[in-house]
C-alpha atoms as a PDB file:
ATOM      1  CA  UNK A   1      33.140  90.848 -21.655  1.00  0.00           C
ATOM      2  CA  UNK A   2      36.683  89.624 -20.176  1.00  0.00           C
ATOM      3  CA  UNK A   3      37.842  91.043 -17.819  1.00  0.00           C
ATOM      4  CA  UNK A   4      41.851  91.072 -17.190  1.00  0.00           C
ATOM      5  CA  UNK A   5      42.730  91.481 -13.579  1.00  0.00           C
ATOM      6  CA  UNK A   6      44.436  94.299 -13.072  1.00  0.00           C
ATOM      7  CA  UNK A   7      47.535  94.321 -10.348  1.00  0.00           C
ATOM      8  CA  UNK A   8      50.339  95.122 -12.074  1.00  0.00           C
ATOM      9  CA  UNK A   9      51.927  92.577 -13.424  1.00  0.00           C
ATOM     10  CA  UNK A  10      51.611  90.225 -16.583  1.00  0.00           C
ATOM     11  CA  UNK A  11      52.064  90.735 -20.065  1.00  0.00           C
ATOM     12  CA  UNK A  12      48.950  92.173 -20.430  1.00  0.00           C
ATOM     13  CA  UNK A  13      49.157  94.229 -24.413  1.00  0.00           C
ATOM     14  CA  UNK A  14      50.072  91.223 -25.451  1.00  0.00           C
ATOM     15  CA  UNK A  15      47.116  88.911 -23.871  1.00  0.00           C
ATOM     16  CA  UNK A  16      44.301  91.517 -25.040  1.00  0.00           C
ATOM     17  CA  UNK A  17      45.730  91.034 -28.869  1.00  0.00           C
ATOM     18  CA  UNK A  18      45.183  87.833 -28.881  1.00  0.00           C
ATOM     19  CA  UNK A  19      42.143  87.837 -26.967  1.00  0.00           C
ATOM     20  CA  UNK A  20      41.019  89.840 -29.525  1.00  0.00           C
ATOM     21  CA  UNK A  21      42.233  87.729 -32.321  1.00  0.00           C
ATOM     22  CA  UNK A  22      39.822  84.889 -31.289  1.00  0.00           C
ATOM     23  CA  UNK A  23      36.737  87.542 -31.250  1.00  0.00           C
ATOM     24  CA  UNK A  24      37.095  88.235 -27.241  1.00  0.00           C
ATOM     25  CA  UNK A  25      36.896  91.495 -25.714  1.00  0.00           C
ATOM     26  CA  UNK A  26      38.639  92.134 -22.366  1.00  0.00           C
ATOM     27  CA  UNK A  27      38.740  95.045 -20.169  1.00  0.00           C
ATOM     28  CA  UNK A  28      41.891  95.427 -17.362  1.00  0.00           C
ATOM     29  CA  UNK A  29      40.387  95.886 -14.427  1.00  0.00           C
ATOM     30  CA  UNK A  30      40.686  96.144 -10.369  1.00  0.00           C
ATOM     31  CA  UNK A  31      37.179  97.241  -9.777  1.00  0.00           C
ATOM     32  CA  UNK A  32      35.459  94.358  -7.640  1.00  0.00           C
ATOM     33  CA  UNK A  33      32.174  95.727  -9.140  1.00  0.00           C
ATOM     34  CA  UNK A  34      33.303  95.393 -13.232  1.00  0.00           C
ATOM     35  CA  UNK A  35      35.245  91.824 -12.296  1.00  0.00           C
ATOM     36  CA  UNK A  36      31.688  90.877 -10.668  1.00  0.00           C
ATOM     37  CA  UNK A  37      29.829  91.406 -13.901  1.00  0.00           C
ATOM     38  CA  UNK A  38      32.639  89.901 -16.379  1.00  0.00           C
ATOM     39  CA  UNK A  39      31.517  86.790 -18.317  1.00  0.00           C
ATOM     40  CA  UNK A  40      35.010  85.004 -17.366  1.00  0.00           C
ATOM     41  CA  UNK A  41      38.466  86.311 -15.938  1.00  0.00           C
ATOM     42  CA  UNK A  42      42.166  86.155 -16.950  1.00  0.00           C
ATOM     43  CA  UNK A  43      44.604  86.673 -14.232  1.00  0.00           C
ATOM     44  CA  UNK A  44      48.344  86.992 -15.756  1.00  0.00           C
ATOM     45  CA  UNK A  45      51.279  87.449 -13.894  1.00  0.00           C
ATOM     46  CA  UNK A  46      55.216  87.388 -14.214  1.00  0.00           C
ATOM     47  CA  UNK A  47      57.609  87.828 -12.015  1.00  0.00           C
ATOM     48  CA  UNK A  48      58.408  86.235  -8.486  1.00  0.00           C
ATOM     49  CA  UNK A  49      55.332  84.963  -6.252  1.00  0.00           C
ATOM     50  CA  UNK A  50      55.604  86.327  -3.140  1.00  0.00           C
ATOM     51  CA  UNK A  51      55.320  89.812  -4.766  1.00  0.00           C
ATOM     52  CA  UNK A  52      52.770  89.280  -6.758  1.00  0.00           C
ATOM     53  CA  UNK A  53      50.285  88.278  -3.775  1.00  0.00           C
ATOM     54  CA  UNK A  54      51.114  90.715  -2.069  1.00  0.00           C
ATOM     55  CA  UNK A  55      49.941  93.165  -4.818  1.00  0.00           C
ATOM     56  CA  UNK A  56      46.838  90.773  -4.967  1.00  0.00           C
ATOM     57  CA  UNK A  57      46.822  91.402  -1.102  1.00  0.00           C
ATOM     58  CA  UNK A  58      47.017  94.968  -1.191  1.00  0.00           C
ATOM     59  CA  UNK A  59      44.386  95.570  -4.108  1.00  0.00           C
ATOM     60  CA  UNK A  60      42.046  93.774  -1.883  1.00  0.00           C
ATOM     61  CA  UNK A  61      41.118  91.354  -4.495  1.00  0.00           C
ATOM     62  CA  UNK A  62      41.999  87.918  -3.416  1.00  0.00           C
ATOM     63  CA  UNK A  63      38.455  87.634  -1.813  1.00  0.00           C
ATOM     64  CA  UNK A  64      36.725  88.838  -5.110  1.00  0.00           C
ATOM     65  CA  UNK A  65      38.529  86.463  -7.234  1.00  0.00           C
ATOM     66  CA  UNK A  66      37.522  83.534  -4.376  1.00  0.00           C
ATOM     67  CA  UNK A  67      33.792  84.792  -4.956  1.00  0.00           C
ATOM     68  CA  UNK A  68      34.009  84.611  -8.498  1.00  0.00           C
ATOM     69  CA  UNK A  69      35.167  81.576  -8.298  1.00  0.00           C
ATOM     70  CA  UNK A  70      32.574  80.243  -6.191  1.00  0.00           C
ATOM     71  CA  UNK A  71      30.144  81.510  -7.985  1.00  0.00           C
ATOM     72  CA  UNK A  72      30.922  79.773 -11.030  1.00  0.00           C
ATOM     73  CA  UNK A  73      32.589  81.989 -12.931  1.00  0.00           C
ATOM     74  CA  UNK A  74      35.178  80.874 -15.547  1.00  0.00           C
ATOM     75  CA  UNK A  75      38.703  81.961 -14.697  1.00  0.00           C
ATOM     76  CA  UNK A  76      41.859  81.085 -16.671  1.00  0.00           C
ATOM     77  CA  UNK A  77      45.444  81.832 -15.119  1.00  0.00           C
ATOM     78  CA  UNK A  78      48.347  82.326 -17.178  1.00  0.00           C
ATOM     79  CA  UNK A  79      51.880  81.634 -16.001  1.00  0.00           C
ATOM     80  CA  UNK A  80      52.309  83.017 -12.448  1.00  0.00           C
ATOM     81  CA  UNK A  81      48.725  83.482 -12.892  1.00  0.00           C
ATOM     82  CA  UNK A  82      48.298  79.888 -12.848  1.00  0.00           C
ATOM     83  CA  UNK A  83      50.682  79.210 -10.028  1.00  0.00           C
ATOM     84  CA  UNK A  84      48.528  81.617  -7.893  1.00  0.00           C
ATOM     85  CA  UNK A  85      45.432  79.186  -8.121  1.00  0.00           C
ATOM     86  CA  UNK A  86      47.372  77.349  -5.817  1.00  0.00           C
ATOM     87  CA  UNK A  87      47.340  76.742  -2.485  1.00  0.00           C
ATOM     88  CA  UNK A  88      50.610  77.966  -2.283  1.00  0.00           C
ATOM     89  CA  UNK A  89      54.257  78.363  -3.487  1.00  0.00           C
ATOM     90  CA  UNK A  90      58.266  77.879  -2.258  1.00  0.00           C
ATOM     91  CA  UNK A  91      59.637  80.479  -4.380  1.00  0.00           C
ATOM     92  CA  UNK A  92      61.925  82.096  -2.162  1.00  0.00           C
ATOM     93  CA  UNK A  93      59.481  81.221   0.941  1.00  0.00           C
ATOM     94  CA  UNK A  94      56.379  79.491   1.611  1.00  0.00           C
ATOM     95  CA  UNK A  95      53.785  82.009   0.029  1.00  0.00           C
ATOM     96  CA  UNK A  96      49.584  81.154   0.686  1.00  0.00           C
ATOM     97  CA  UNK A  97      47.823  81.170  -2.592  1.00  0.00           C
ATOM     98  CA  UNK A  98      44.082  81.823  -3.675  1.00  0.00           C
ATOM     99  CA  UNK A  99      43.794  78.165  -3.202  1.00  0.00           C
ATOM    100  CA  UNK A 100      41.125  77.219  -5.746  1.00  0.00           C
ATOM    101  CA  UNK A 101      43.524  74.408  -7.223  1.00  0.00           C
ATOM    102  CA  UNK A 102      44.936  71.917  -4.702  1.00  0.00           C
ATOM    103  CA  UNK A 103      48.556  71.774  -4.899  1.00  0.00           C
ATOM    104  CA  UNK A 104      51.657  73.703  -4.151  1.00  0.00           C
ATOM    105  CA  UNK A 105      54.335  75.451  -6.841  1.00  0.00           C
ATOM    106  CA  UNK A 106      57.878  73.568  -6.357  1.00  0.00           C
ATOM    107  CA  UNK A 107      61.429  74.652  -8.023  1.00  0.00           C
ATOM    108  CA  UNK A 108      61.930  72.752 -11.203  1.00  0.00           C
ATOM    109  CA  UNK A 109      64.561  69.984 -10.652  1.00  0.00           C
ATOM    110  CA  UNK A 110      68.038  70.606 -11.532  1.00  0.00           C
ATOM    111  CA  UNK A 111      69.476  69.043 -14.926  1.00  0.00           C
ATOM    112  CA  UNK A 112      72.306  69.692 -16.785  1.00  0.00           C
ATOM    113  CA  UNK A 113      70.150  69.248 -20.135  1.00  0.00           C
ATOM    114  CA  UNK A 114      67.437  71.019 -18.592  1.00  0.00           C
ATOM    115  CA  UNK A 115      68.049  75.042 -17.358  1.00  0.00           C
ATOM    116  CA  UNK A 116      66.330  76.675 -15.405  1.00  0.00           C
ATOM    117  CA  UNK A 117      65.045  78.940 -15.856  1.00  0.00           C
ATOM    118  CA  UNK A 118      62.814  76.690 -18.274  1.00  0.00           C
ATOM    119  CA  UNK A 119      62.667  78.878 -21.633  1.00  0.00           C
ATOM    120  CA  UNK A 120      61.598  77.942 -24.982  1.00  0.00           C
ATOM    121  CA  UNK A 121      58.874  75.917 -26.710  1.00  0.00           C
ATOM    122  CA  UNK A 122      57.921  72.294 -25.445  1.00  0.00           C
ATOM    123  CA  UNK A 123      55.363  69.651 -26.823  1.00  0.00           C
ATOM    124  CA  UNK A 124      52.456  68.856 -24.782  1.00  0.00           C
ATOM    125  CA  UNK A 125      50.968  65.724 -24.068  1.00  0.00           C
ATOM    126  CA  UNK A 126      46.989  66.071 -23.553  1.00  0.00           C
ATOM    127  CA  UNK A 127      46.505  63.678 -20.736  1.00  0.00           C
ATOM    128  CA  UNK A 128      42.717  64.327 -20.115  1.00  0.00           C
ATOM    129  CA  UNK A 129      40.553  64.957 -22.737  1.00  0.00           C
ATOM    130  CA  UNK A 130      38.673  68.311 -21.624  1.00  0.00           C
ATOM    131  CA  UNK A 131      37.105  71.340 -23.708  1.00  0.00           C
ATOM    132  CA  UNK A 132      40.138  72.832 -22.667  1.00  0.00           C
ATOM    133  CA  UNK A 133      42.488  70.734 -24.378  1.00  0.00           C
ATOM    134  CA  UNK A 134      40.713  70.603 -28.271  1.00  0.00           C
ATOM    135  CA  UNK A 135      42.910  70.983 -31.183  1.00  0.00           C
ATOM    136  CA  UNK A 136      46.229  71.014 -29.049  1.00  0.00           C
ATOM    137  CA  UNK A 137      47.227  67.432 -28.523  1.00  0.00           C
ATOM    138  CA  UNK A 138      50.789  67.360 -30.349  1.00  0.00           C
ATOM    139  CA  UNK A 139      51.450  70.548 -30.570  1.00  0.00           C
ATOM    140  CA  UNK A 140      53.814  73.216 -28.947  1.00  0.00           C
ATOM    141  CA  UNK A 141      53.766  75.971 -26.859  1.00  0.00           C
ATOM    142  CA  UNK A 142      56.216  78.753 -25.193  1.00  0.00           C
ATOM    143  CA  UNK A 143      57.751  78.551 -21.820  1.00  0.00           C
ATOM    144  CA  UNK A 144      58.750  80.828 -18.850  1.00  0.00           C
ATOM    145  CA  UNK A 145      59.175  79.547 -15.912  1.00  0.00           C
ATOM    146  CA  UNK A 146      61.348  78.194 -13.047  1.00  0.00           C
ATOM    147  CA  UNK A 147      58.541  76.834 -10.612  1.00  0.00           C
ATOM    148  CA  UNK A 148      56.384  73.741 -11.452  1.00  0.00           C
ATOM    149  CA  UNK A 149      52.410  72.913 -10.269  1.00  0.00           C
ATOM    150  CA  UNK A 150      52.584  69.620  -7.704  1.00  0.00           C
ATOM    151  CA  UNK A 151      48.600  69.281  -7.967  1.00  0.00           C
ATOM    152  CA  UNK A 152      46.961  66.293  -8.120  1.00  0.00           C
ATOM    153  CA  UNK A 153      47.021  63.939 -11.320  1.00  0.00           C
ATOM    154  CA  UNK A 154      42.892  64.252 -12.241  1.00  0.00           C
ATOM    155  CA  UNK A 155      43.137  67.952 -12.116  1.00  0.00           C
ATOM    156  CA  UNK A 156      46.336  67.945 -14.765  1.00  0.00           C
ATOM    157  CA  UNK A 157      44.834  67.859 -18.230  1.00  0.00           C
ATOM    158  CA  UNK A 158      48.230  68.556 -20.188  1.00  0.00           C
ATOM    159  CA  UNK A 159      51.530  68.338 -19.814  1.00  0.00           C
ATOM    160  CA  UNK A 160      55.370  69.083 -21.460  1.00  0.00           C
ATOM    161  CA  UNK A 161      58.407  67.002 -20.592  1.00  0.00           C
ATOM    162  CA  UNK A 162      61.109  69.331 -18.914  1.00  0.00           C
ATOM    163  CA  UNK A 163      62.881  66.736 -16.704  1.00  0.00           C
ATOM    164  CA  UNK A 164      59.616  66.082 -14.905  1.00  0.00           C
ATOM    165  CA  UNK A 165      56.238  65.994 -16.738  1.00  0.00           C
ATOM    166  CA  UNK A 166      55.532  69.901 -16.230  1.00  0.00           C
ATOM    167  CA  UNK A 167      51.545  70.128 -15.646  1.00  0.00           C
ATOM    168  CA  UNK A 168      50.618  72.870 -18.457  1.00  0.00           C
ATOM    169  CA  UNK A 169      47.193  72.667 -18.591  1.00  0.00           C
ATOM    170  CA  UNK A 170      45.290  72.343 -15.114  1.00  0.00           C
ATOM    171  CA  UNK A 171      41.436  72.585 -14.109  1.00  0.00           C
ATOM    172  CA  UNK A 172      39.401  72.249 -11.266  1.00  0.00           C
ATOM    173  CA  UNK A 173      35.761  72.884 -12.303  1.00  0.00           C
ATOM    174  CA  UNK A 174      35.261  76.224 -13.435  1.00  0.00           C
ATOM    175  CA  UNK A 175      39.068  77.246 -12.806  1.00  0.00           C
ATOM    176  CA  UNK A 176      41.664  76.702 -15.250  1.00  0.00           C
ATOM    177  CA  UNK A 177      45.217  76.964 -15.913  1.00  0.00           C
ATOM    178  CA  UNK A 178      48.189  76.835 -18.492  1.00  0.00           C
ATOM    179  CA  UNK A 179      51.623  77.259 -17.499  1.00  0.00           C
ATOM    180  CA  UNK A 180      52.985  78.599 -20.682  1.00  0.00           C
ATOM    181  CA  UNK A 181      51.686  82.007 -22.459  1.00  0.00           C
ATOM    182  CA  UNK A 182      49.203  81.555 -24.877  1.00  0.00           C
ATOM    183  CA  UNK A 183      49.660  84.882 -26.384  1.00  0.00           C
ATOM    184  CA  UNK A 184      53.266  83.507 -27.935  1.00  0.00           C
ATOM    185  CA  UNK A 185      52.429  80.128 -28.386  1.00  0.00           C
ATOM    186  CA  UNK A 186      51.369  81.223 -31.937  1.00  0.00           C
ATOM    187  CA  UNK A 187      48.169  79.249 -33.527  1.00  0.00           C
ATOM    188  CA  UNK A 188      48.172  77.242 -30.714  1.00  0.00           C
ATOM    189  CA  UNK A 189      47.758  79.774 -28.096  1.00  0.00           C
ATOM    190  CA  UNK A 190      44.825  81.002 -30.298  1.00  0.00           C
ATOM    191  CA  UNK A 191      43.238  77.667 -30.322  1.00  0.00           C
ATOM    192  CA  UNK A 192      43.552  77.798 -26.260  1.00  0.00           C
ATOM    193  CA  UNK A 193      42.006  80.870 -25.747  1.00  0.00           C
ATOM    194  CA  UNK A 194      38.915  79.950 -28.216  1.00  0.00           C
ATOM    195  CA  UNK A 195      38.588  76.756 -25.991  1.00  0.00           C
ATOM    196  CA  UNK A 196      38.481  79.471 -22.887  1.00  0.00           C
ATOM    197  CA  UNK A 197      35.798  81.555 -25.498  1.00  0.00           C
ATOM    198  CA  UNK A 198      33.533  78.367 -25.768  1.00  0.00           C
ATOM    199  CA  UNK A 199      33.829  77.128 -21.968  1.00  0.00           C
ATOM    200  CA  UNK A 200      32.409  80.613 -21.084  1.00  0.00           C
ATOM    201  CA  UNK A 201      29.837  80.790 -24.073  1.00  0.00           C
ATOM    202  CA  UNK A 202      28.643  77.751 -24.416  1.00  0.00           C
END
């Protein structure tokens, strides 16, 4: 079983549909005791990320996630959900992360063919080959976003081309990340989350 973290934010319908789609259950959840037993977490998010720490903050999770983390367990963030891997973001202020990636979330760079806030689909370049990244070199995924992951290049294991090279996919051991949202991204997304499905079940 999956289970979704549960603190209010994310697209989360949406995420369990697909989920189930590639033969996944999930559960949302804020109970330290179900996200202990879960074979692998999601953690979503949308919206700005100060706020959504402090929900993290105030649903005392932020040291579950950090033990489930070091105890191995697979966890994937999605958008802001991969942003708060981080060790931190300047969205607004400087916000502390969970810190299980190295690096820190930075506004993407003003262009007049680029807007910001980055919406739309965008090719990705697979720049490490990883379980992770199977089936998706080429192909292209949905956007929404304003901030950008500065994390170091051996940890980026995808990327799309949005006036810098936007890391999508990002992984440190047994955490992983996309920037864009899997559950619009069509057969692509699907193909993502299987990859998630066979890192865990393997």
């Amino acid at each position: 079983m999956i289970v979704i973290i549960d603190y209010d934010t994310g697209n989360i319908r949406s995420i369990q549909a697909a989920l189930s789609a590639v033969g996944l259950p999930s559960q949302l959840s804020d109970d330290p005791e179900l996200i202990e037993q879960a074979d692998g977490l999601i953690l979503p998010g949308v919206g700005a990320y100060p706020a959504a720490m402090q929900k993290l903050v105030d649903k005392k999770l932020c040291p579950v996630i950090k033990r489930a983390a070091a105890d191995g367990k697979p966890i994937l963030g999605i958008c802001l959900g991969m942003q708060l891997l981080l060790e931190g973001s300047l969205e607004h202020q400087m916000t502390d992360g969970l810190g299980l990636i190295p690096g820190i979330c930075r506004p993407l760079p003003e262009h007049r063919d680029f807007p910001v806030p980055h919406m739309g689909w965008n090719q990705l370049t697979v720049r490490t080959e990883h379980p992770l990244t199977k089936r998706i070199a080429g192909q292209w995924t949905y956007f929404v976003h304003s901030f950008y992951a500065d994390c170091p290049a051996d940890m980026v294991l995808a990327t799309a081309d949005y006036a810098v090279a936007v890391p999508a996919i990002i992984a440190r051991d047994n955490i992983f990340g996309i920037q864009f949202h899997p559950e619009k991204s069509a057969g692509t997304g699907l193909n993502i989350l299987q990859n998630f499905k066979e890192a865990i079940y393997s």
